[in-house]
N, C-alpha and C. Protein backbone atom coordinates (compact mmCIF):
# COMPACT_ATOMS: atom_id res chain seq x y z
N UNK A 1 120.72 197.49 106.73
CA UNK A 1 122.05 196.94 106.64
C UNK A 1 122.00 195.61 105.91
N UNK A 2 123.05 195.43 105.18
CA UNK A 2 123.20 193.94 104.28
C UNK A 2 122.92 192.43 105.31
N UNK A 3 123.74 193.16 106.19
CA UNK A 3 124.36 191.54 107.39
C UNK A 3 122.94 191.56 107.89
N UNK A 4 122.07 192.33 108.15
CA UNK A 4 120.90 192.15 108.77
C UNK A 4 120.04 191.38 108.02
N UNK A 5 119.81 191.20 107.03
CA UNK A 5 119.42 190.53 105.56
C UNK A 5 119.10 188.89 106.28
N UNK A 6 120.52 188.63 106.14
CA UNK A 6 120.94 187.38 106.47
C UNK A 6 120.35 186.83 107.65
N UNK A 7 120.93 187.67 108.84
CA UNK A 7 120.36 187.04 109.95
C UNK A 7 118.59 186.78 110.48
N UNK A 8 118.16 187.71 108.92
CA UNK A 8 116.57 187.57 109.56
C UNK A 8 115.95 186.92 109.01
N UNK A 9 116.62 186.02 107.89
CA UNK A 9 116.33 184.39 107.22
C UNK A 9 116.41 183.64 108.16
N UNK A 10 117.84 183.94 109.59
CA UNK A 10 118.08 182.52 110.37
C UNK A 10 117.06 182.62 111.34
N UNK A 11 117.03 184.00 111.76
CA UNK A 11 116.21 184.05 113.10
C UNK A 11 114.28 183.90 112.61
N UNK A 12 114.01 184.65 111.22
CA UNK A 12 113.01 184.18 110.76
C UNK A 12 112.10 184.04 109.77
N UNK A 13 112.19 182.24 110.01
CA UNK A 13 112.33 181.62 109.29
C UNK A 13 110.69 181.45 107.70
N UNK A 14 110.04 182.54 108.60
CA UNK A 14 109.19 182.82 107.33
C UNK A 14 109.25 184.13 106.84
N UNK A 15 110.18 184.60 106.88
CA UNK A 15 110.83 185.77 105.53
C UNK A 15 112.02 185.01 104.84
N UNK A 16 112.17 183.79 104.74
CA UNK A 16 113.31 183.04 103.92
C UNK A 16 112.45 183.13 102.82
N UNK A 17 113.36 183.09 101.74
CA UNK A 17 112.37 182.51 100.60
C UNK A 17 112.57 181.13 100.00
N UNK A 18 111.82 180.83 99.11
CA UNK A 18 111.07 179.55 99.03
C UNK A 18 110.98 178.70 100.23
N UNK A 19 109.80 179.17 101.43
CA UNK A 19 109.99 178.82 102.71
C UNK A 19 108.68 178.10 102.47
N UNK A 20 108.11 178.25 101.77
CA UNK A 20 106.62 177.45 101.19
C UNK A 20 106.69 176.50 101.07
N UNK A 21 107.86 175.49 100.57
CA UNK A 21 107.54 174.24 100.73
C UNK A 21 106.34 173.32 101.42
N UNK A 22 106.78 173.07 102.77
CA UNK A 22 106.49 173.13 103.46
C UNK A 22 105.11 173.50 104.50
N UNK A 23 104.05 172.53 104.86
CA UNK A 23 102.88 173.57 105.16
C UNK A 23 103.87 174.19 106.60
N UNK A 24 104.93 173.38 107.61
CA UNK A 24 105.27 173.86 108.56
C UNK A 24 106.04 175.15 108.31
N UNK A 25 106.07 176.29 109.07
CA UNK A 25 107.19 177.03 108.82
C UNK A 25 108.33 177.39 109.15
N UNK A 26 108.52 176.14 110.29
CA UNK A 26 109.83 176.33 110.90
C UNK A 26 110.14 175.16 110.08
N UNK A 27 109.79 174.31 109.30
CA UNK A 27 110.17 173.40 108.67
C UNK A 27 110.97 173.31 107.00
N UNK A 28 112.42 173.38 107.24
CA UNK A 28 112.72 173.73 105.60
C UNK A 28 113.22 172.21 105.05
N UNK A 29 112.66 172.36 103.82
CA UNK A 29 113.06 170.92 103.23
C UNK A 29 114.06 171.52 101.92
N UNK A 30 115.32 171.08 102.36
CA UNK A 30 116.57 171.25 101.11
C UNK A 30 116.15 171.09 99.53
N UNK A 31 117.25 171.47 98.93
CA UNK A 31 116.68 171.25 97.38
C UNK A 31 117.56 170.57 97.13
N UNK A 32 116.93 169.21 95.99
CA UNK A 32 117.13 168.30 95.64
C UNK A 32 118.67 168.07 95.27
N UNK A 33 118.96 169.06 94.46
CA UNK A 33 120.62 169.63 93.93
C UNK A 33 121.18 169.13 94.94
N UNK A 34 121.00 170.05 96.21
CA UNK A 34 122.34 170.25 97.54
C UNK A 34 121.57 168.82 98.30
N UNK A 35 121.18 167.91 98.48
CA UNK A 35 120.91 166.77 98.68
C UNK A 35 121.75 166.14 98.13
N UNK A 36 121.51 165.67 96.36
CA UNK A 36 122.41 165.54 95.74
C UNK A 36 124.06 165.42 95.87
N UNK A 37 124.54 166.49 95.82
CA UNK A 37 126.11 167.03 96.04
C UNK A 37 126.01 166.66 97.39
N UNK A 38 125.78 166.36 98.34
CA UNK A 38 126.43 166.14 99.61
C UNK A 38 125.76 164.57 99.29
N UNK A 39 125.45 163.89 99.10
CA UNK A 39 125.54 162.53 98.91
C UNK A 39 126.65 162.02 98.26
N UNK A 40 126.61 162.86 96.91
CA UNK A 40 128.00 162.52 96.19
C UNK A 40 129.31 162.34 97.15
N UNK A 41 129.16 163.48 97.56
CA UNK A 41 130.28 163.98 98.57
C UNK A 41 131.17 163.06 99.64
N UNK A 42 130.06 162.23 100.08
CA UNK A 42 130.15 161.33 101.28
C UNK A 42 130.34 159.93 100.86
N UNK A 43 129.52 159.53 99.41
CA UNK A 43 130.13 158.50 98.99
C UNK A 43 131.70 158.24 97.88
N UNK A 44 131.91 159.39 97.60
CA UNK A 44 133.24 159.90 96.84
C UNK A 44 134.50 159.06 97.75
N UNK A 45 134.70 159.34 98.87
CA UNK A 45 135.95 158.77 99.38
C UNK A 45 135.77 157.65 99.81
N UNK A 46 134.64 156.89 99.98
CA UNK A 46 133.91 155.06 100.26
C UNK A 46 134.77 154.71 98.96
N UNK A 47 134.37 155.17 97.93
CA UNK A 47 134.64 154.42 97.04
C UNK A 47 136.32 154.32 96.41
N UNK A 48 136.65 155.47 96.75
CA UNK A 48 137.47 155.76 96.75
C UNK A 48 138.33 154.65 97.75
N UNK A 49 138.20 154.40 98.61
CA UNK A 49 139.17 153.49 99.83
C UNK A 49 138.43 152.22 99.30
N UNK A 50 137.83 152.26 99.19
CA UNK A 50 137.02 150.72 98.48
C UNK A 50 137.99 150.32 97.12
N UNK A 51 139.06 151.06 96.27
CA UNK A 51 139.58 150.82 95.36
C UNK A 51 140.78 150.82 95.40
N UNK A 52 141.30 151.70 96.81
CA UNK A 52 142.83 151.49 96.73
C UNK A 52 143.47 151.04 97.93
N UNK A 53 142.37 150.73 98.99
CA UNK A 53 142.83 149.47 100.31
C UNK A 53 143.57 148.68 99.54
N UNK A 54 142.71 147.85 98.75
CA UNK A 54 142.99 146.80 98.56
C UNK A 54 144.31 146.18 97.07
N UNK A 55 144.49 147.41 96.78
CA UNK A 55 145.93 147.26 96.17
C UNK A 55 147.18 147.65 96.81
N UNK A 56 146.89 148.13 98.48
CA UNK A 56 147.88 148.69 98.99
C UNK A 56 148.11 147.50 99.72
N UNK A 57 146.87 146.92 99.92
CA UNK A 57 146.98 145.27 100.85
C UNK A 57 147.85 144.10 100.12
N UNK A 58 147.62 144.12 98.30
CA UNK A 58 148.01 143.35 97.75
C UNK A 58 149.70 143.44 97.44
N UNK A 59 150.06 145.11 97.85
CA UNK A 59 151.27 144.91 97.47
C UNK A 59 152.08 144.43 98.77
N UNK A 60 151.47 144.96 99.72
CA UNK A 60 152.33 144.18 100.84
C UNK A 60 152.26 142.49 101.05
N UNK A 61 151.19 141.91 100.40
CA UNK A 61 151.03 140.48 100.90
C UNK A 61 151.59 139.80 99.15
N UNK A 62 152.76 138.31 99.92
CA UNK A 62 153.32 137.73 99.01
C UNK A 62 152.48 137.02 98.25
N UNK A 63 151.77 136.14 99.35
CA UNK A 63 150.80 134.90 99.06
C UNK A 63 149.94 135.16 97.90
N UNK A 64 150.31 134.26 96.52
CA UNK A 64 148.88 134.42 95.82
C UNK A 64 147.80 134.10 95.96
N UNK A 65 147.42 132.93 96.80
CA UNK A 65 145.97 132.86 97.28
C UNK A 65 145.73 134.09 97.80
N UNK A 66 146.46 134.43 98.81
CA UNK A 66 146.24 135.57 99.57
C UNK A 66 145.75 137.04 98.94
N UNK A 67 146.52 137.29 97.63
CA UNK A 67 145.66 138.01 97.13
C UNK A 67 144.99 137.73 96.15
N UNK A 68 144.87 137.04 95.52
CA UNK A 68 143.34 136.23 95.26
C UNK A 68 142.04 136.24 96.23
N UNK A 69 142.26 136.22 97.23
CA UNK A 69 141.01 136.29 98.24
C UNK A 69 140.54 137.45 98.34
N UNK A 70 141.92 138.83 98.80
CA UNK A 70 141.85 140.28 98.84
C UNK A 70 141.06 140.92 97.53
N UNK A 71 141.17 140.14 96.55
CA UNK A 71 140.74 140.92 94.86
C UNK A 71 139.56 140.67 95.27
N UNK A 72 139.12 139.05 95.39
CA UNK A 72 137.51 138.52 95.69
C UNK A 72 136.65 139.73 96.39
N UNK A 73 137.47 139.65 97.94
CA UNK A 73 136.62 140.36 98.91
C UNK A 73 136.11 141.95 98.06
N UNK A 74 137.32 142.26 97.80
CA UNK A 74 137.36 143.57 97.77
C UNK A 74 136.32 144.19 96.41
N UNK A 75 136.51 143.27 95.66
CA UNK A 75 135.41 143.40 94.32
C UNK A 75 133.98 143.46 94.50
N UNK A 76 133.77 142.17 95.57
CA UNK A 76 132.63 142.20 95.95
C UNK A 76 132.15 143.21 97.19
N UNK A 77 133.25 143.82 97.96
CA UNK A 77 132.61 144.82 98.85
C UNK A 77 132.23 146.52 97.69
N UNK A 78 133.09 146.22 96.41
CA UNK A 78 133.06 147.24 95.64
C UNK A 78 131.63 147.70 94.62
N UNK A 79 130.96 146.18 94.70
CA UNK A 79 129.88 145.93 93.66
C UNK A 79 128.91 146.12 94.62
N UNK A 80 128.91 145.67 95.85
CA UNK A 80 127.94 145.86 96.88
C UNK A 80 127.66 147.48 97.20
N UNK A 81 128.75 148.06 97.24
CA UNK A 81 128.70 149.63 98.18
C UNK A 81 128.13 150.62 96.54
N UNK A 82 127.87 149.83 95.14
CA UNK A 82 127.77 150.60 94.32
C UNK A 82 126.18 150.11 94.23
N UNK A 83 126.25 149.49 94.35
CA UNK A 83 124.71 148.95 94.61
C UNK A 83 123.90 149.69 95.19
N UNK A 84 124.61 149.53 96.33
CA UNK A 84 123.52 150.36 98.09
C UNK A 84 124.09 151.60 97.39
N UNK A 85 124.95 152.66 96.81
CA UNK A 85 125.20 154.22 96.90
C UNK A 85 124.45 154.68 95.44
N UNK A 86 124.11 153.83 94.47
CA UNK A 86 123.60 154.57 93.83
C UNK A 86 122.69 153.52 93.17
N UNK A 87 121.84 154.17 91.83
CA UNK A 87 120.97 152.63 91.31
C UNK A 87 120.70 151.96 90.33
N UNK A 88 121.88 151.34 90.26
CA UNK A 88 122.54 150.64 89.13
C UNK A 88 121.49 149.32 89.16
N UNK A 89 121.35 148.99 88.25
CA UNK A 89 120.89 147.83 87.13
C UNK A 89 121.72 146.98 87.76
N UNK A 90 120.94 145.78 87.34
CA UNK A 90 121.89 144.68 88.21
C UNK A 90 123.10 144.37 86.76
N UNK A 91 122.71 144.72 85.75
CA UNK A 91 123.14 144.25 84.82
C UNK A 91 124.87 145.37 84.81
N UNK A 92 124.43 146.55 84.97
CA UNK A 92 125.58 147.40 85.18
C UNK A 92 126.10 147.24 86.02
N UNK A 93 125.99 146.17 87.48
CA UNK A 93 126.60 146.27 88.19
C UNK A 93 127.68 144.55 87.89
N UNK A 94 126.65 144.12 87.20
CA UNK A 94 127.77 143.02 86.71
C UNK A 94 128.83 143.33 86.12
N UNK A 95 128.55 144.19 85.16
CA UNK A 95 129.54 144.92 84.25
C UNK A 95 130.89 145.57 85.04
N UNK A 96 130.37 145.91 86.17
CA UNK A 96 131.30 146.34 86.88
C UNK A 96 132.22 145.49 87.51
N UNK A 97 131.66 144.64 88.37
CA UNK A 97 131.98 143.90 88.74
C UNK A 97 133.58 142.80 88.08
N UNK A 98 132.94 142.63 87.25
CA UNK A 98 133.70 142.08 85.31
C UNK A 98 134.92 142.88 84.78
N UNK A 99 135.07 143.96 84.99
CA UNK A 99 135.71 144.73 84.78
C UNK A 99 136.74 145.12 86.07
């Protein structure tokens, strides 16, 4: 049967293939790709709220210092989280920053 296929990858786990990795065999180590894409994944909406908090903050607040400070913070929490999420050059991250 097809469905049986499947379940005898979950239940076991050395008829999976490329299960070699690994000297363990209950031990599977992901591929790099789907590592990848779910990193993306998780930092996609950080950055995302990292870019539009802080114009939703600026339209409600009158004070120009006030948002003057909000641009500050928010630029620099933006240059920081691009820093730590991926691995930018300090030089590209100035660029960013600048921009």
């Amino acid at each position: 049967m097809m469905s049986d296929v499947g379940l005898t990858f979950v239940f076991h786990p050395e008829q999976r293939p490329n299960s070699n990795i690994s000297r363990d065999q209950n031990v599977h180590i992901y591929p790099r790709d789907a590592t990848r894409l779910v990193a993306r994944t998780v930092a996609t909406p950080i950055i995302i709220v990292l870019v539009l908090v802080p114009v939703i903050i600026c339209n409600a607040v009158e004070a120009v210092t006030t948002r003057l400070a909000i641009i500050i913070l928010a630029t620099s929490a933006f240059v920081t989280a691009l820093g730590l999420l991926t691995r930018g050059h300090v030089l590209e991250l100035v660029m960013t920053g600048a921009t």
